[in-house]
Protein backbone atom coordinates (compact mmCIF):
# COMPACT_ATOMS: atom_id res chain seq x y z
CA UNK A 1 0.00 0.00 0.00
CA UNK A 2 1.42 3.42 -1.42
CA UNK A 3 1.77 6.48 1.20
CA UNK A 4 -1.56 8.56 1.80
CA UNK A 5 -0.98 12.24 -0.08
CA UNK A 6 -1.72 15.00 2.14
CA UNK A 7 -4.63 16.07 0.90
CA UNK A 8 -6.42 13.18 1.35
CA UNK A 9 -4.71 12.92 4.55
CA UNK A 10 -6.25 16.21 5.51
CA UNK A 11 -9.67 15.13 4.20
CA UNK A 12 -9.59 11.99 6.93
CA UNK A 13 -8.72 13.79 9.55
CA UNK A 14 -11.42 16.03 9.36
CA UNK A 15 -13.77 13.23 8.90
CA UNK A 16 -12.38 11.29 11.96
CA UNK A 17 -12.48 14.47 13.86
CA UNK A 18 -16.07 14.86 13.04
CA UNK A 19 -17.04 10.86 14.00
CA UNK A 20 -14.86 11.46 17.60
CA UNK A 21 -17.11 14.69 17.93
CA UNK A 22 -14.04 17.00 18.44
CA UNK A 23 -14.75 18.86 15.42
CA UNK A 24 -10.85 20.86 14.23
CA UNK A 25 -9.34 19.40 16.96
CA UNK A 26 -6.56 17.99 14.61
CA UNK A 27 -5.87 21.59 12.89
CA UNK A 28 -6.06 23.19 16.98
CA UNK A 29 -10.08 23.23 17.81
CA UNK A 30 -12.95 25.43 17.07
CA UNK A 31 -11.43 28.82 17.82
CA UNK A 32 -8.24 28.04 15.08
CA UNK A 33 -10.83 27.12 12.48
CA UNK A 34 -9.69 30.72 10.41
CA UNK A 35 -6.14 30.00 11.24
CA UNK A 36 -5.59 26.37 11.25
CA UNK A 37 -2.41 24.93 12.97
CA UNK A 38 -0.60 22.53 11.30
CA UNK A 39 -0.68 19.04 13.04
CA UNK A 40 3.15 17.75 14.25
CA UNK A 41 2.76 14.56 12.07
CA UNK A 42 2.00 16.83 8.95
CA UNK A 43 5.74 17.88 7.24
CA UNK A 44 5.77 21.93 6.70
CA UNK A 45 6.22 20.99 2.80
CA UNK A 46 2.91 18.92 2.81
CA UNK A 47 1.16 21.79 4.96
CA UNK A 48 -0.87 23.34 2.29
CA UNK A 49 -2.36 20.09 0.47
CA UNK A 50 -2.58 18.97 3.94
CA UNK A 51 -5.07 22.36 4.79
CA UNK A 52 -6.81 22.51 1.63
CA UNK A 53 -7.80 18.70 1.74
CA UNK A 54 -9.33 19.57 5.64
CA UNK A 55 -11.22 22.51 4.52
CA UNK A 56 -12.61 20.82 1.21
CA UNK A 57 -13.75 18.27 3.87
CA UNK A 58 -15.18 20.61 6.52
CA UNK A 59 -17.17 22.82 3.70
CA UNK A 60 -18.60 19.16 2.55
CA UNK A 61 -19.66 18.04 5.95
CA UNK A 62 -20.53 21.81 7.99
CA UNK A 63 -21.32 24.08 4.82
CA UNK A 64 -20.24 27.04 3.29
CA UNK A 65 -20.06 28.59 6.26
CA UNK A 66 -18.19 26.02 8.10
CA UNK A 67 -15.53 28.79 9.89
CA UNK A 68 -18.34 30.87 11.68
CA UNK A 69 -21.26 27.92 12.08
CA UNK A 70 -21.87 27.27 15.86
CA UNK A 71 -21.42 24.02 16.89
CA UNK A 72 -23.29 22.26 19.89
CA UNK A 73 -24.02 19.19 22.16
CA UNK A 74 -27.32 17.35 22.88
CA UNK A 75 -28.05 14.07 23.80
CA UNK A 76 -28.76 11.19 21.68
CA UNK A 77 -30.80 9.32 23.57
CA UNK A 78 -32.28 10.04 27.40
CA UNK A 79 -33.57 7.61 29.91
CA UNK A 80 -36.75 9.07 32.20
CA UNK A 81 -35.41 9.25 35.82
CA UNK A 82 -38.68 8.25 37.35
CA UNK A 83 -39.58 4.90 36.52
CA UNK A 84 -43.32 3.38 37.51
């Protein structure tokens, strides 16, 4: 199996960030969405493929206006408390 480029790379991680539901925390969380931080695994040289692949990935999964949408938490399920 042949080395994953970096775009696609970048594309995964935002997916996988998504499914752990830490959304950016790979590129350094929420608040770095507008100035993403490279991740330590990603070489400097690879940095931009790497970047454009996650935000190709975030505008497919959170919309066009993936850098300023809020993002939340609610339960999936809830059990009643009171039982009969």
């Amino acid at each position: 199996m042949g080395t994953v480029r970096p775009y696609d790379r970048g594309r995964g991680d935002c997916y996988q960030d998504r499914c752990e539901n830490v959304p950016f925390s790979s590129v350094g969380g929420l608040e770095r969405r507008s100035g993403m931080e490279l991740p330590r695994y990603v070489l400097p040289e690879d940095g931009e493929e790497y970047l454009r692949g996650y935000r190709d990935m975030a505008r497919a999964l959170f919309g066009d206006d993936w850098e300023t949408c809020a993002f939340g938490w609610v339960p999936a399920l809830t059990l009643g408390g009171g039982g009969r």
